[in-house]
Protein backbone atom coordinates (compact mmCIF):
# COMPACT_ATOMS: atom_id res chain seq x y z
CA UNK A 1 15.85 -21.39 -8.12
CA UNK A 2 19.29 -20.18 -10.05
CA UNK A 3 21.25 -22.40 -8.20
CA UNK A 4 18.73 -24.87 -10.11
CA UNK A 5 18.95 -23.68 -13.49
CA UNK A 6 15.67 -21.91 -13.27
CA UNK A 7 14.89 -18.39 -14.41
CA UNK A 8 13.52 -16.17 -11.76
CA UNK A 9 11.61 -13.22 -11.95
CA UNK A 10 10.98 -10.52 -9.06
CA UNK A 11 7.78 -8.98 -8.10
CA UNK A 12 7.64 -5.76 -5.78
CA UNK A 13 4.12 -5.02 -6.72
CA UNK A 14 2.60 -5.94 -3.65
CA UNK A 15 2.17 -4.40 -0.02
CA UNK A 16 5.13 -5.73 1.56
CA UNK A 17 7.26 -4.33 -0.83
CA UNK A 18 9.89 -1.34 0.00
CA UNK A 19 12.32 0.97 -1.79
CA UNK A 20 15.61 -0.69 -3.31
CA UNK A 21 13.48 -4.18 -3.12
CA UNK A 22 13.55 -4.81 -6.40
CA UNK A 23 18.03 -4.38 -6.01
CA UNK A 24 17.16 -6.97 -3.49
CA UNK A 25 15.86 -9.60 -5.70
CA UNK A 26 18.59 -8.74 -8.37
CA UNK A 27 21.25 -9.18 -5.80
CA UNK A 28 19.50 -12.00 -4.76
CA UNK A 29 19.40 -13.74 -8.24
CA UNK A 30 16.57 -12.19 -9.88
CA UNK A 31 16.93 -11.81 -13.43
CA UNK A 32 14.33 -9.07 -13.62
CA UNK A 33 11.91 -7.66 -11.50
CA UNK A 34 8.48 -6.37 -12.00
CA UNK A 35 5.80 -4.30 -10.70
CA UNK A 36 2.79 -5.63 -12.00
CA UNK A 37 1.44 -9.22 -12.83
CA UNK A 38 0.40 -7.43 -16.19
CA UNK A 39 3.84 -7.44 -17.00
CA UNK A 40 4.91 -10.98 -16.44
CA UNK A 41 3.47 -12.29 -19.60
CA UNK A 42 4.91 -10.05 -21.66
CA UNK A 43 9.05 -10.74 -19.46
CA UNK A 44 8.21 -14.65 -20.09
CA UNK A 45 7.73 -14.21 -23.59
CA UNK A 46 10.90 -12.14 -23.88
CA UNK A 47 12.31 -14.65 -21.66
CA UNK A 48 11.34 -17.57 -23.84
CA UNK A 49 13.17 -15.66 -26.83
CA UNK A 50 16.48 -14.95 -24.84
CA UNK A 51 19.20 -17.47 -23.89
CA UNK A 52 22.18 -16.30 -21.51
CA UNK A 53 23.69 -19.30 -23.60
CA UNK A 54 23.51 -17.75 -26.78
């Protein structure tokens, strides 16, 4: 999805999930990562307000 121009955002709120996963998602292009779907609203709001461009 980076390699597309896309902004990605991690999620280790789920079973499968294990410690330093959410380093795993940075290192793998992640530009945040979250731990509950309650928070993803608020990250794409604060996503749609921030430009690495700017």
């Amino acid at each position: 999805a980076r390699t597309a121009g896309m902004r990605v955002i991690g999620f280790t709120g789920a079973g499968h999930s294990y410690p330093g996963h959410a380093d795993a998602l940075t290192e793998a292009g992640a530009e945040t990562v979250i731990r509950r779907w309650a928070e993803l609203k608020s990250v794409i709001a604060a996503l749609s307000e921030w430009s690495a461009d700017a």
